[in-house]
C-alpha atoms as a PDB file:
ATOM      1  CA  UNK A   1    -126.492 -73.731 132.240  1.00  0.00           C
ATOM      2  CA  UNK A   2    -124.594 -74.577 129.138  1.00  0.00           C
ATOM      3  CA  UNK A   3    -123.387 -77.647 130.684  1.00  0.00           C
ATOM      4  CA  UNK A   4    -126.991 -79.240 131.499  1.00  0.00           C
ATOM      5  CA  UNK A   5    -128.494 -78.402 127.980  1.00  0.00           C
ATOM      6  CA  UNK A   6    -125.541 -80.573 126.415  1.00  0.00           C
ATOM      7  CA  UNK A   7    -125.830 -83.390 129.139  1.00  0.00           C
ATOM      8  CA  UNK A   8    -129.339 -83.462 128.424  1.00  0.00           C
ATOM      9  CA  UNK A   9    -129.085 -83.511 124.840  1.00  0.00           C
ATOM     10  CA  UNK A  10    -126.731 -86.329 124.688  1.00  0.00           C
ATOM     11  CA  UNK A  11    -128.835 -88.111 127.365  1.00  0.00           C
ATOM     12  CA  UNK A  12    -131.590 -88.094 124.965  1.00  0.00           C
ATOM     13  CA  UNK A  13    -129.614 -88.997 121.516  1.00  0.00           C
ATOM     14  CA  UNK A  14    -128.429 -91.883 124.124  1.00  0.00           C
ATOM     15  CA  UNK A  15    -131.831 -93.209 124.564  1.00  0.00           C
ATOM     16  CA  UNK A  16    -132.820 -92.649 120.786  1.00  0.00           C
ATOM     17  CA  UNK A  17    -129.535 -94.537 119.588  1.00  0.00           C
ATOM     18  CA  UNK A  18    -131.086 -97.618 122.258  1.00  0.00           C
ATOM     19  CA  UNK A  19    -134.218 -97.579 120.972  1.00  0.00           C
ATOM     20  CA  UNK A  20    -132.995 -97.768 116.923  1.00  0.00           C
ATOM     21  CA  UNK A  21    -131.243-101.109 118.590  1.00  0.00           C
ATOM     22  CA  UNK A  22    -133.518-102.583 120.100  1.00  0.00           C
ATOM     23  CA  UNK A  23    -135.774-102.313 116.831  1.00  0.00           C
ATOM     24  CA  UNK A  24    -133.016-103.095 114.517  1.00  0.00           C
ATOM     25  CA  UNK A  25    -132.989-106.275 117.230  1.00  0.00           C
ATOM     26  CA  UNK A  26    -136.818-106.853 117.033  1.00  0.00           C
ATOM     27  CA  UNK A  27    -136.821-106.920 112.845  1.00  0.00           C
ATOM     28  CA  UNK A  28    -134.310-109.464 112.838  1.00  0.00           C
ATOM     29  CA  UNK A  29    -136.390-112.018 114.348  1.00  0.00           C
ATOM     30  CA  UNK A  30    -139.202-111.449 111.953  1.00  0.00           C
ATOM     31  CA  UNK A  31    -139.685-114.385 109.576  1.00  0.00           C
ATOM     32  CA  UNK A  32    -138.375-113.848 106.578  1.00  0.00           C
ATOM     33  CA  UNK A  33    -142.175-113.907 104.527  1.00  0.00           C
ATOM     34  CA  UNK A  34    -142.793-111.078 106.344  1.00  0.00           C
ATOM     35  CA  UNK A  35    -140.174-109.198 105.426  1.00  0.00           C
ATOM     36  CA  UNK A  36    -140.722-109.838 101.620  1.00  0.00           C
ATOM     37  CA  UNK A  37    -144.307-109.259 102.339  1.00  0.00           C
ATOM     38  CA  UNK A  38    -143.205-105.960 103.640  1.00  0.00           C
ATOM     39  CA  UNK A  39    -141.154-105.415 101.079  1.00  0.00           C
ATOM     40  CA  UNK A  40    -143.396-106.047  98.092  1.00  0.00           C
ATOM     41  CA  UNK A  41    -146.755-103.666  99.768  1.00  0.00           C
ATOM     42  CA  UNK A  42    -144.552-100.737  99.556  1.00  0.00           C
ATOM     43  CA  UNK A  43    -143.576-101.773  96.237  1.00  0.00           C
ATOM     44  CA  UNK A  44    -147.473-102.127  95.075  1.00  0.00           C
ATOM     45  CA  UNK A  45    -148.501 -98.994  96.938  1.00  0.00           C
ATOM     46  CA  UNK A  46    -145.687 -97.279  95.085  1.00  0.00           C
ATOM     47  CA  UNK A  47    -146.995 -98.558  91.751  1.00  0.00           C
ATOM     48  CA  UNK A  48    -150.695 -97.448  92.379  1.00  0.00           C
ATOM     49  CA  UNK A  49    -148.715 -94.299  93.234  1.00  0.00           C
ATOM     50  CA  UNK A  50    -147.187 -93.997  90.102  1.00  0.00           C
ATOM     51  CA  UNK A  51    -150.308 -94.852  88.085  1.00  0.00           C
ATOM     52  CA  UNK A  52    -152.059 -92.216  89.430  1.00  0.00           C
ATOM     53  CA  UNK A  53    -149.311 -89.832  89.624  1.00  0.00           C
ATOM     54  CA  UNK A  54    -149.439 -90.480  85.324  1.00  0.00           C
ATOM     55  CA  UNK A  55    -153.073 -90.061  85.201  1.00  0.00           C
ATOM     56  CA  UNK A  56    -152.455 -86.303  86.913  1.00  0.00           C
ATOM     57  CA  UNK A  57    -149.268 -85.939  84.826  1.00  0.00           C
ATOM     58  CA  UNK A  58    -150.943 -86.877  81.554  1.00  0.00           C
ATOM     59  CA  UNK A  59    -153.487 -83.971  81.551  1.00  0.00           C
ATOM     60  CA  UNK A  60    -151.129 -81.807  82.669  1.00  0.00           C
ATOM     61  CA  UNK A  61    -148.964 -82.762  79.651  1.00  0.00           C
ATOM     62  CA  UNK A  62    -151.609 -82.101  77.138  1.00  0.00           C
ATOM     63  CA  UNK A  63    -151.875 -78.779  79.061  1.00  0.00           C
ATOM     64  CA  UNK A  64    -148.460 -78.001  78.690  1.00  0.00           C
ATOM     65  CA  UNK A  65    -148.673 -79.328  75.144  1.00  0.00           C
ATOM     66  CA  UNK A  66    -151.225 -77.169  74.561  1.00  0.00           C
ATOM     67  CA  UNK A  67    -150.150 -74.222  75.926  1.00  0.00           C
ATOM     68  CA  UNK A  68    -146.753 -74.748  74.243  1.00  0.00           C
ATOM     69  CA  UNK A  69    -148.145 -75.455  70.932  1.00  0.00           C
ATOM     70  CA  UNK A  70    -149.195 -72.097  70.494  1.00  0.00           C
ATOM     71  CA  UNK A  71    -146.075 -70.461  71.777  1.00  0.00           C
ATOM     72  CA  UNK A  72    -144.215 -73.054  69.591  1.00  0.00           C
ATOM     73  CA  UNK A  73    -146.360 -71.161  66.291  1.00  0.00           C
ATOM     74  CA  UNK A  74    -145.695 -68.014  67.765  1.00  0.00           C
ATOM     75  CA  UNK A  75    -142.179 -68.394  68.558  1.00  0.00           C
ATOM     76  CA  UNK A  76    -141.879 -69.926  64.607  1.00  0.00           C
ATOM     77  CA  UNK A  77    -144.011 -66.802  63.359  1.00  0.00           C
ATOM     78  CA  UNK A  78    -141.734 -64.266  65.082  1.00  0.00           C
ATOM     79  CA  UNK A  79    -138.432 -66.465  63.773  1.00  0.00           C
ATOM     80  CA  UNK A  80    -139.499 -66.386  60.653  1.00  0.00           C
ATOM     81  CA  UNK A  81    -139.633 -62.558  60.044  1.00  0.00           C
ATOM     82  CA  UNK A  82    -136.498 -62.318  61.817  1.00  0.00           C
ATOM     83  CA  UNK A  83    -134.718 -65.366  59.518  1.00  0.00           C
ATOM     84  CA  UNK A  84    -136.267 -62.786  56.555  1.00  0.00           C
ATOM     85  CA  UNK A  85    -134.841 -59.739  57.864  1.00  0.00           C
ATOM     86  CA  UNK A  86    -131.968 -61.413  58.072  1.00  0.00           C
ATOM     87  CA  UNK A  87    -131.567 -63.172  54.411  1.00  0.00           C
ATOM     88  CA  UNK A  88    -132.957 -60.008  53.399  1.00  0.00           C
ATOM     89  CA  UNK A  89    -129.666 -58.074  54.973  1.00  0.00           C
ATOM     90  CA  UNK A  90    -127.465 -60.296  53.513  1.00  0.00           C
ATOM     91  CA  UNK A  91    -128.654 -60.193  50.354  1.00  0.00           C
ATOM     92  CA  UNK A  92    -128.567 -56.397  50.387  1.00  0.00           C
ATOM     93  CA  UNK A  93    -125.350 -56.807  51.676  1.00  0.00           C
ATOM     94  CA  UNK A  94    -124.044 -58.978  49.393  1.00  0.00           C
ATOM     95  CA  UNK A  95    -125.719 -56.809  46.685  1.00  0.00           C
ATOM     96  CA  UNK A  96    -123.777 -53.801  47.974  1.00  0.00           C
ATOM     97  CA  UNK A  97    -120.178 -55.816  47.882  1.00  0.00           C
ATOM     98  CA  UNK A  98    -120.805 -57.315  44.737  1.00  0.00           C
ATOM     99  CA  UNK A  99    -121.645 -53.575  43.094  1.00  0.00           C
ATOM    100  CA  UNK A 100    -118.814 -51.860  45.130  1.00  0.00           C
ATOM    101  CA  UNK A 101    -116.687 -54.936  44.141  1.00  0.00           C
ATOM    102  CA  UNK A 102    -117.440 -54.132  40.030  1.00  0.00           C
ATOM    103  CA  UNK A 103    -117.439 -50.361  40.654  1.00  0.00           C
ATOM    104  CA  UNK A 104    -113.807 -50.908  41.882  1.00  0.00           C
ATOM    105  CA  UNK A 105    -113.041 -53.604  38.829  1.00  0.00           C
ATOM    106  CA  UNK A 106    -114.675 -50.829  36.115  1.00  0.00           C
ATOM    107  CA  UNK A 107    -112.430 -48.011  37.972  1.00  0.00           C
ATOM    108  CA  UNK A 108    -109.441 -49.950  37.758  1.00  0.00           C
ATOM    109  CA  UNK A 109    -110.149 -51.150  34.396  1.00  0.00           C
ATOM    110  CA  UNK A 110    -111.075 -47.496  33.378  1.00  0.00           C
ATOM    111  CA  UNK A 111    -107.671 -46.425  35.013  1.00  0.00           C
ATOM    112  CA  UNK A 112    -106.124 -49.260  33.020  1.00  0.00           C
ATOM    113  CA  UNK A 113    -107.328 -48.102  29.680  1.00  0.00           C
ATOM    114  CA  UNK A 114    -106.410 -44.741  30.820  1.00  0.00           C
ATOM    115  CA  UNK A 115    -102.876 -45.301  31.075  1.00  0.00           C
ATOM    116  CA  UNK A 116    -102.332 -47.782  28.028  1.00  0.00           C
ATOM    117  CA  UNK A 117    -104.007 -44.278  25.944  1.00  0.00           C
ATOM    118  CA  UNK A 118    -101.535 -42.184  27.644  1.00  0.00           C
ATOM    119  CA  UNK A 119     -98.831 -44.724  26.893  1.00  0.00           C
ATOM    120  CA  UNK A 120    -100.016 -44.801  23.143  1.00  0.00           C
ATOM    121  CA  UNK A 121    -100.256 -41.073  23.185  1.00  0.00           C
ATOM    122  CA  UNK A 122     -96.397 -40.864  24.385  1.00  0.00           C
ATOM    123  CA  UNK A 123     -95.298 -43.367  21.746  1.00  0.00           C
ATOM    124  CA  UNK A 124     -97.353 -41.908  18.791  1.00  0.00           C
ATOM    125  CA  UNK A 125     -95.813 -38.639  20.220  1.00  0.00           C
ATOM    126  CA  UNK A 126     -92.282 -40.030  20.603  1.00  0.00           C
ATOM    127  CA  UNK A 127     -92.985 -41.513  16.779  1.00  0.00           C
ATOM    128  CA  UNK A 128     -93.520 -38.461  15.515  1.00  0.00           C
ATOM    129  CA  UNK A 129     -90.501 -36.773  16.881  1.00  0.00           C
ATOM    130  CA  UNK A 130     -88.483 -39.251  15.541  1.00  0.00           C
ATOM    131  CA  UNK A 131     -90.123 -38.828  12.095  1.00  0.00           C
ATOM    132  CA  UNK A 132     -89.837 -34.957  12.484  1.00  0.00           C
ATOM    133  CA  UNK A 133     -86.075 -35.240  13.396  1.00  0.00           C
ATOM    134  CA  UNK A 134     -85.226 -37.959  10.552  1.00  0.00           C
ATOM    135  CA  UNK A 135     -87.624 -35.977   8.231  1.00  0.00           C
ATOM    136  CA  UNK A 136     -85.597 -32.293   9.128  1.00  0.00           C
ATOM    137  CA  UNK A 137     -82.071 -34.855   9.228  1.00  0.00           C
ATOM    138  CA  UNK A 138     -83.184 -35.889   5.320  1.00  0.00           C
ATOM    139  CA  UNK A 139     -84.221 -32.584   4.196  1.00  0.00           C
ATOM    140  CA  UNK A 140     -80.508 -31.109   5.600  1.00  0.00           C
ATOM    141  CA  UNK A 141     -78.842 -34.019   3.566  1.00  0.00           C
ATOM    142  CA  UNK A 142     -80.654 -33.813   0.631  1.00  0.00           C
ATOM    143  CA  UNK A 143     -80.294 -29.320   0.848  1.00  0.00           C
ATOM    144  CA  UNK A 144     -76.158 -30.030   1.499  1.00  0.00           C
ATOM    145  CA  UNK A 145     -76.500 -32.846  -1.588  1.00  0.00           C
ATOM    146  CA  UNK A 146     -78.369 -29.767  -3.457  1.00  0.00           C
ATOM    147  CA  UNK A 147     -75.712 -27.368  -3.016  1.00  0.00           C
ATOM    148  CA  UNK A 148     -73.045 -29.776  -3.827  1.00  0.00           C
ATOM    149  CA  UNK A 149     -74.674 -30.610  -6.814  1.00  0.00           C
ATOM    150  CA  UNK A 150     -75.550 -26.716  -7.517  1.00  0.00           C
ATOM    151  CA  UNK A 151     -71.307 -26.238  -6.725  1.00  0.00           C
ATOM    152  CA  UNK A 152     -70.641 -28.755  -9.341  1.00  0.00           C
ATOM    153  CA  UNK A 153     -73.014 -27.722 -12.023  1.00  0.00           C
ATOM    154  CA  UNK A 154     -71.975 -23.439 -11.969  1.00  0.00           C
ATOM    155  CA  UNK A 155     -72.864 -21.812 -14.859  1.00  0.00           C
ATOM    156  CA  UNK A 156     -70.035 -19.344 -16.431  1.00  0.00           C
ATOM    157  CA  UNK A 157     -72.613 -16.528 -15.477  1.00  0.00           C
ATOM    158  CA  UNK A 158     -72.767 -17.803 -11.687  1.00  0.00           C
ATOM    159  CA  UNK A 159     -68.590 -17.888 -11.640  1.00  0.00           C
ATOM    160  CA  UNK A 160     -68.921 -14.225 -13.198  1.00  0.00           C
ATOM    161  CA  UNK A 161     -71.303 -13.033 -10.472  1.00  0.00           C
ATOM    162  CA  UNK A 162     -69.212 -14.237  -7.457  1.00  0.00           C
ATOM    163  CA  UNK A 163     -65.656 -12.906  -9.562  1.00  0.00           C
ATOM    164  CA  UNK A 164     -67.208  -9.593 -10.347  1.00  0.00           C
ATOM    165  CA  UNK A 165     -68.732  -6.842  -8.245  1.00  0.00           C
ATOM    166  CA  UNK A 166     -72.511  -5.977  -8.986  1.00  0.00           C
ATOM    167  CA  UNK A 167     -71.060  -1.841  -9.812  1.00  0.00           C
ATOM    168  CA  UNK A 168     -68.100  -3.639 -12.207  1.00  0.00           C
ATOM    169  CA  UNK A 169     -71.411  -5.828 -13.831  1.00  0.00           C
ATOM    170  CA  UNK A 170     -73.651  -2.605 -13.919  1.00  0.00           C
ATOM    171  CA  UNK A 171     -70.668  -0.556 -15.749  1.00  0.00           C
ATOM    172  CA  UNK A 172     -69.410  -3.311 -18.354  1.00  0.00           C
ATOM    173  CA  UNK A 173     -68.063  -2.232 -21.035  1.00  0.00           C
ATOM    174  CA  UNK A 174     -67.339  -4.499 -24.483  1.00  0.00           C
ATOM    175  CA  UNK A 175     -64.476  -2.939 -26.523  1.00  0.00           C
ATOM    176  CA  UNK A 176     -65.457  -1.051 -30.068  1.00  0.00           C
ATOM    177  CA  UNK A 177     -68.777  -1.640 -29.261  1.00  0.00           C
ATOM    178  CA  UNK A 178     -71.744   1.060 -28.792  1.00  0.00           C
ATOM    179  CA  UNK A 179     -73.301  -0.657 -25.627  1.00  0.00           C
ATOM    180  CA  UNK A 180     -76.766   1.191 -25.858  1.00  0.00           C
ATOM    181  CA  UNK A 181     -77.100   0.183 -29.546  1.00  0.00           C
ATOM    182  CA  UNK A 182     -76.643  -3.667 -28.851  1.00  0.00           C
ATOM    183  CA  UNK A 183     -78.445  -3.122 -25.698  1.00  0.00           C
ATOM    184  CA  UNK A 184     -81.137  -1.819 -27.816  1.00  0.00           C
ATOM    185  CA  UNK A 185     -80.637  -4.833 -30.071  1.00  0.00           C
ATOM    186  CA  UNK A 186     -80.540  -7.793 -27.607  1.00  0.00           C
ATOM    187  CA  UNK A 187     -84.071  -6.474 -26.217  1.00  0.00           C
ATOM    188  CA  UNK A 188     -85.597  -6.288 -29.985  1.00  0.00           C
ATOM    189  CA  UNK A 189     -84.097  -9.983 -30.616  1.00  0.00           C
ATOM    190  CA  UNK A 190     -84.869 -11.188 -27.337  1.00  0.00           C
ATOM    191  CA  UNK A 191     -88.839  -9.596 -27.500  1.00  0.00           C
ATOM    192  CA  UNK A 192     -89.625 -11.626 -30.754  1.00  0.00           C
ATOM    193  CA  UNK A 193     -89.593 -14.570 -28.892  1.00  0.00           C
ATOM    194  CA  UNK A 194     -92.020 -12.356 -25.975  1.00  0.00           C
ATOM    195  CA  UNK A 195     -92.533 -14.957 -22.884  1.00  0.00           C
ATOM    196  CA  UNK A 196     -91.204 -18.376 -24.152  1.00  0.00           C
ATOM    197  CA  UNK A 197     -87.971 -16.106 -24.507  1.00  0.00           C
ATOM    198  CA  UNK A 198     -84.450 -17.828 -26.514  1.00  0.00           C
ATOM    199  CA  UNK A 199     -81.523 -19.518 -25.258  1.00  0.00           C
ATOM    200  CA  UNK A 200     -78.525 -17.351 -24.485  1.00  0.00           C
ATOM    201  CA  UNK A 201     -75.860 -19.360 -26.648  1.00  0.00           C
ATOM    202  CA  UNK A 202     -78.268 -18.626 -29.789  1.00  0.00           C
ATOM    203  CA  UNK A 203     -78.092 -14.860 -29.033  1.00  0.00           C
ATOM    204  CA  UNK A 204     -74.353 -14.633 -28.689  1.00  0.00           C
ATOM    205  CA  UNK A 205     -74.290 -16.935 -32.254  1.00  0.00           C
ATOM    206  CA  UNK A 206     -76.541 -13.911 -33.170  1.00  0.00           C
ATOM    207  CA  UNK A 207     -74.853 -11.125 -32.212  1.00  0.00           C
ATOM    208  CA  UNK A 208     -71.131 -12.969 -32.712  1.00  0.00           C
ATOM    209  CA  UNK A 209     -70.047 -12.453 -28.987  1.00  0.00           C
ATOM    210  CA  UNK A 210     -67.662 -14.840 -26.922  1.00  0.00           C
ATOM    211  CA  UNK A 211     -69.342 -16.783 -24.629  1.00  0.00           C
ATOM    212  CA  UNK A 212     -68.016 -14.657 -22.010  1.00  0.00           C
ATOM    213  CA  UNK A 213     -68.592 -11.341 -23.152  1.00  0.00           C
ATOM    214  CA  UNK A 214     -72.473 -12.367 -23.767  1.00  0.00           C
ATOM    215  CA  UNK A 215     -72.964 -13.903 -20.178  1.00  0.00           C
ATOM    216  CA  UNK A 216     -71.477 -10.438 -18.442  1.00  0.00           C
ATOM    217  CA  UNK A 217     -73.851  -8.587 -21.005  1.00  0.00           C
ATOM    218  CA  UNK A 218     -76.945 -10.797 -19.786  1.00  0.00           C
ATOM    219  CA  UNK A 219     -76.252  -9.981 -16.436  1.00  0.00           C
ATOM    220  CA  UNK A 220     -75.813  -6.224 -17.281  1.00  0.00           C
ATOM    221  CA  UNK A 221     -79.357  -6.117 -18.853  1.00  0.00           C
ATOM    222  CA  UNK A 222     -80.538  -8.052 -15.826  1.00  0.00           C
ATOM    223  CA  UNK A 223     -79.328  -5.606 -13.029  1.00  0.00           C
ATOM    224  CA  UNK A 224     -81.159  -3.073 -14.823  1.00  0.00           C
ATOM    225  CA  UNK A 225     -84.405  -4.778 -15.325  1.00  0.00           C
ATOM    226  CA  UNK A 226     -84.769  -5.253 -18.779  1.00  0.00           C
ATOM    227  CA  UNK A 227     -84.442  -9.136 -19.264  1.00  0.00           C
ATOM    228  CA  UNK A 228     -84.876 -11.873 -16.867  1.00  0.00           C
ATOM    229  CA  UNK A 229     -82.610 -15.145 -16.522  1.00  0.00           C
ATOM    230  CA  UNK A 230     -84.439 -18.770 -16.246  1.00  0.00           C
ATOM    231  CA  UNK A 231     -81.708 -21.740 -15.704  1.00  0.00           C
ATOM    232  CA  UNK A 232     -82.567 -24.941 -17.494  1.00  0.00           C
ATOM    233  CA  UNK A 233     -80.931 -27.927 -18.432  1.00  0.00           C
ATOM    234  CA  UNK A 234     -79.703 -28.286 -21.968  1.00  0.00           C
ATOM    235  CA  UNK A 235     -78.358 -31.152 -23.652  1.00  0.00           C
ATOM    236  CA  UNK A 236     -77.318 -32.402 -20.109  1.00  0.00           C
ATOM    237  CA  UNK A 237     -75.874 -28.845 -19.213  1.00  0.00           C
ATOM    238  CA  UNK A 238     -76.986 -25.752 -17.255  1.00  0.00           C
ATOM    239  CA  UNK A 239     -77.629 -22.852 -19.239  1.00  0.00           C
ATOM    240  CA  UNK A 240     -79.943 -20.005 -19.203  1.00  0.00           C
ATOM    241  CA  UNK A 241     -82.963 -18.836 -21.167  1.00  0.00           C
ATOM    242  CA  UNK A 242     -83.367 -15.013 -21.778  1.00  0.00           C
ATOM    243  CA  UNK A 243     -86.971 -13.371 -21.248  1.00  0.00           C
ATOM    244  CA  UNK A 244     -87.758  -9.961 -22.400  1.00  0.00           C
ATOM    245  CA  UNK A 245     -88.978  -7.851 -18.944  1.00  0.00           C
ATOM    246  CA  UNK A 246     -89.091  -4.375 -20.119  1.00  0.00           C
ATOM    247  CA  UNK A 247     -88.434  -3.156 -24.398  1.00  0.00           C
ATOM    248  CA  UNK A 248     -86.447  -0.040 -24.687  1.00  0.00           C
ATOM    249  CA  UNK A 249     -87.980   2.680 -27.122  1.00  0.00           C
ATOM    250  CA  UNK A 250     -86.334   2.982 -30.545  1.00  0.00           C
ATOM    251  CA  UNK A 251     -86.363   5.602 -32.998  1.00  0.00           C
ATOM    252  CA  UNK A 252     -87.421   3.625 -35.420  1.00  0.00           C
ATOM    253  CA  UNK A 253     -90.669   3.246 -34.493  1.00  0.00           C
ATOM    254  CA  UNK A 254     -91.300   6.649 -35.315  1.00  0.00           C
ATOM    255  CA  UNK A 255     -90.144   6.533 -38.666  1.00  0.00           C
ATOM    256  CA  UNK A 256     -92.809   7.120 -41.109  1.00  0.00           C
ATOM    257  CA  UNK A 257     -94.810   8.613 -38.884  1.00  0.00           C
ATOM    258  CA  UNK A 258     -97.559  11.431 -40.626  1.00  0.00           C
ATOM    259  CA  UNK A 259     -96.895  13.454 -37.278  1.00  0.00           C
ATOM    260  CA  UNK A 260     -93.750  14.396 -38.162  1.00  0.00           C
ATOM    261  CA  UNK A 261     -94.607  15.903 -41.159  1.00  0.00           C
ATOM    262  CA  UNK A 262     -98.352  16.548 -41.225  1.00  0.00           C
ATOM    263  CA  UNK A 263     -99.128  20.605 -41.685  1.00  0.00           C
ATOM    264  CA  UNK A 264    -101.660  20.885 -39.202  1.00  0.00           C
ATOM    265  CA  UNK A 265     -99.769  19.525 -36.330  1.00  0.00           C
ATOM    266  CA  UNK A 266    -100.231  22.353 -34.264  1.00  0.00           C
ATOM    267  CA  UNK A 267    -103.550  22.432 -34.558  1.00  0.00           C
ATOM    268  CA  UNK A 268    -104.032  18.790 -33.553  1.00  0.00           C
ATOM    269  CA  UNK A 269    -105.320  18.078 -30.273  1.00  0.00           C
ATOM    270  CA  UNK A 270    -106.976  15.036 -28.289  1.00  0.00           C
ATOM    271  CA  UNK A 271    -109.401  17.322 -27.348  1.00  0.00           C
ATOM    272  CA  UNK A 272    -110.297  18.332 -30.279  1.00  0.00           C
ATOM    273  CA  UNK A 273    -113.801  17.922 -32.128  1.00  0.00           C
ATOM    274  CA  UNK A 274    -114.629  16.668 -35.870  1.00  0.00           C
ATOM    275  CA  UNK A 275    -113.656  18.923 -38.014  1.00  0.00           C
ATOM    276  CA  UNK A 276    -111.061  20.074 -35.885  1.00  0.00           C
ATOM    277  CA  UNK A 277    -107.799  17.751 -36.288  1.00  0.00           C
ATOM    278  CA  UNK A 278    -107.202  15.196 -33.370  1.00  0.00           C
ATOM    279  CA  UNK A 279    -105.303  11.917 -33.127  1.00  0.00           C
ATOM    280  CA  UNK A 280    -108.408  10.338 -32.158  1.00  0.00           C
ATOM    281  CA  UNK A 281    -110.024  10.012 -35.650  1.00  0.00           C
ATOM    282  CA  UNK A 282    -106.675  10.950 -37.874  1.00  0.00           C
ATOM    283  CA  UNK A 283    -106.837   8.962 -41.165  1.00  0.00           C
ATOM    284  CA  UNK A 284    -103.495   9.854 -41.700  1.00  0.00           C
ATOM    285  CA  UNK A 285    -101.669   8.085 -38.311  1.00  0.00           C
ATOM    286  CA  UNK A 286    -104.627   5.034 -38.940  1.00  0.00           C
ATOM    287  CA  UNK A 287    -103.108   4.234 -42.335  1.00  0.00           C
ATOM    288  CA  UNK A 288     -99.656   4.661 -40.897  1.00  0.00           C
ATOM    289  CA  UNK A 289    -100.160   1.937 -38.123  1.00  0.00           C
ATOM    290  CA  UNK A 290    -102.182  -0.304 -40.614  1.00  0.00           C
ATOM    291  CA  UNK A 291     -98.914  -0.740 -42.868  1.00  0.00           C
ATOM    292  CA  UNK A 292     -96.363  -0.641 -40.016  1.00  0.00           C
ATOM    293  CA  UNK A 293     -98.333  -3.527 -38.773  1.00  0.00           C
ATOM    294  CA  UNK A 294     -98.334  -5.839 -41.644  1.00  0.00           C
ATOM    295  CA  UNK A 295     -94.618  -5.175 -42.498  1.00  0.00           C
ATOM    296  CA  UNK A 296     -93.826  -6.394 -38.973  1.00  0.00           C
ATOM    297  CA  UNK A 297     -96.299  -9.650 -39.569  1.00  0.00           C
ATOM    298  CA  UNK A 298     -94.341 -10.316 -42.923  1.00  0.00           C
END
């Protein structure tokens, strides 16, 4: 069966092949008018064709121009929101960099200033050490120039002190001499002159004692409170100044006295009343004191 279909089919593309001959045969005799003729109709019917197909299409155009127009508008309306949103971002954006960018410039600026204070703080610290030390270095030079200069200007008293022992200064003795009588007398010399107290070479002139013998004796009355010793500088020398601290009691300032003698001394008593005799309102110890007083101004 297969085999007739195919014979049968190329039978009849056979006969169609013929027939394209015969016309391609039958046009070539034509004249040749004809031909251009034939030619040119299609040409014009094509033409009218295409007129009309451009009176269709221009309708259609407006339609679609039309139609478009609007979509155009609506296409530039919804763009335009979207080109805002989007200049709007970046501005917020760039907003948000710029302020994180000058946060991060004031931090580092801040952390800058920071460490130049701490840096200042060190050196003001580091200054001051140095001061301290060269101040403390000074004040141990000047204290060793001090006791240099203290070693080199010793007073006869201050080479006494470190020979003698403060029991041997206590317990000095000056031969044929009563040592509570000129005790007794350095104190009542010494007191005239009360707290501007006298040099210490005057009161050995005074008292005609060797320079060493009076400077032991100062001491002695020193260790047992009764003057004090100031060291000045005299006449480009150190020597001391004597100041009365405590005046012994004499005898002598009882002389005179209307006690001593006065008949109704037992009687007498502070607590006595007027008639009765009291030291209180005695005219007899009131004149006494009056003329004791101005012989002492004299």
């Amino acid at each position: 069966m297969k085999k007739t279909k195919q014979t049968d089919n190329e039978n009849e593309i056979k006969k169609q092949l013929e027939e394209l001959k015969a016309q391609l045969k039958h046009q070539k005799k034509k004249p040749k008018a004809k031909k251009a003729a034939k030619t040119e109709k299609p040409k014009a019917k094509k033409a009218v064709k295409a007129k009309k197909v451009a009176k269709t299409e221009k309708p259609k155009a407006k339609k679609v121009a039309k139609t478009e127009k609007p979509k155009a508008k609506k296409a530039a309306k919804t763009e335009k929101p979207k080109a805002k949103k989007t200049t709007k971002a970046q501005k917020e954006k760039a907003k948000k960099a710029a302020k994180a960018q000058k946060e991060k410039a004031k931090k580092a600026a801040k952390a800058q200033k920071e460490k130049a204070k701490k840096a200042a703080q060190l050196e003001k610290e580091k200054a001051k050490k140095a001061a301290q030390l060269e101040k403390e270095k000074a004040k141990k030079a000047a204290q060793l120039e001090k006791e240099k200069a203290e070693e080199e200007a010793k007073t006869p008293e201050e080479e006494l002190e470190e020979q003698f022992s403060d029991e041997q200064i206590r317990n000095f003795q000056i031969e044929k001499m009563d040592m509570d009588r000129i005790t007794n007398k350095v104190c009542e010399i010494v007191a005239e002159y009360e707290d501007k107290g006298m040099l210490q070479s005057d009161l050995w002139k005074k008292l005609k004692l060797s320079g060493r013998d009076g400077s032991r004796l100062a001491l002695r009355l020193e260790r047992r409170g009764l003057i004090s010793r100031e060291k000045i500088l005299q006449k480009d020398r150190w020597t001391y100044k004597l100041i009365i601290e405590q005046t012994p009691i004499s005898l002598e300032s009882l002389q005179n006295s209307p006690c001593l003698t006065c008949p109704v001394e037992q009687k007498c008593d502070i607590e006595n009343v007027h008639p009765e005799p009291s030291p209180l309102y005695c005219q007899l110890i009131e004149d006494w004191v009056i003329t004791e007083f101005t012989k002492k101004k004299k």
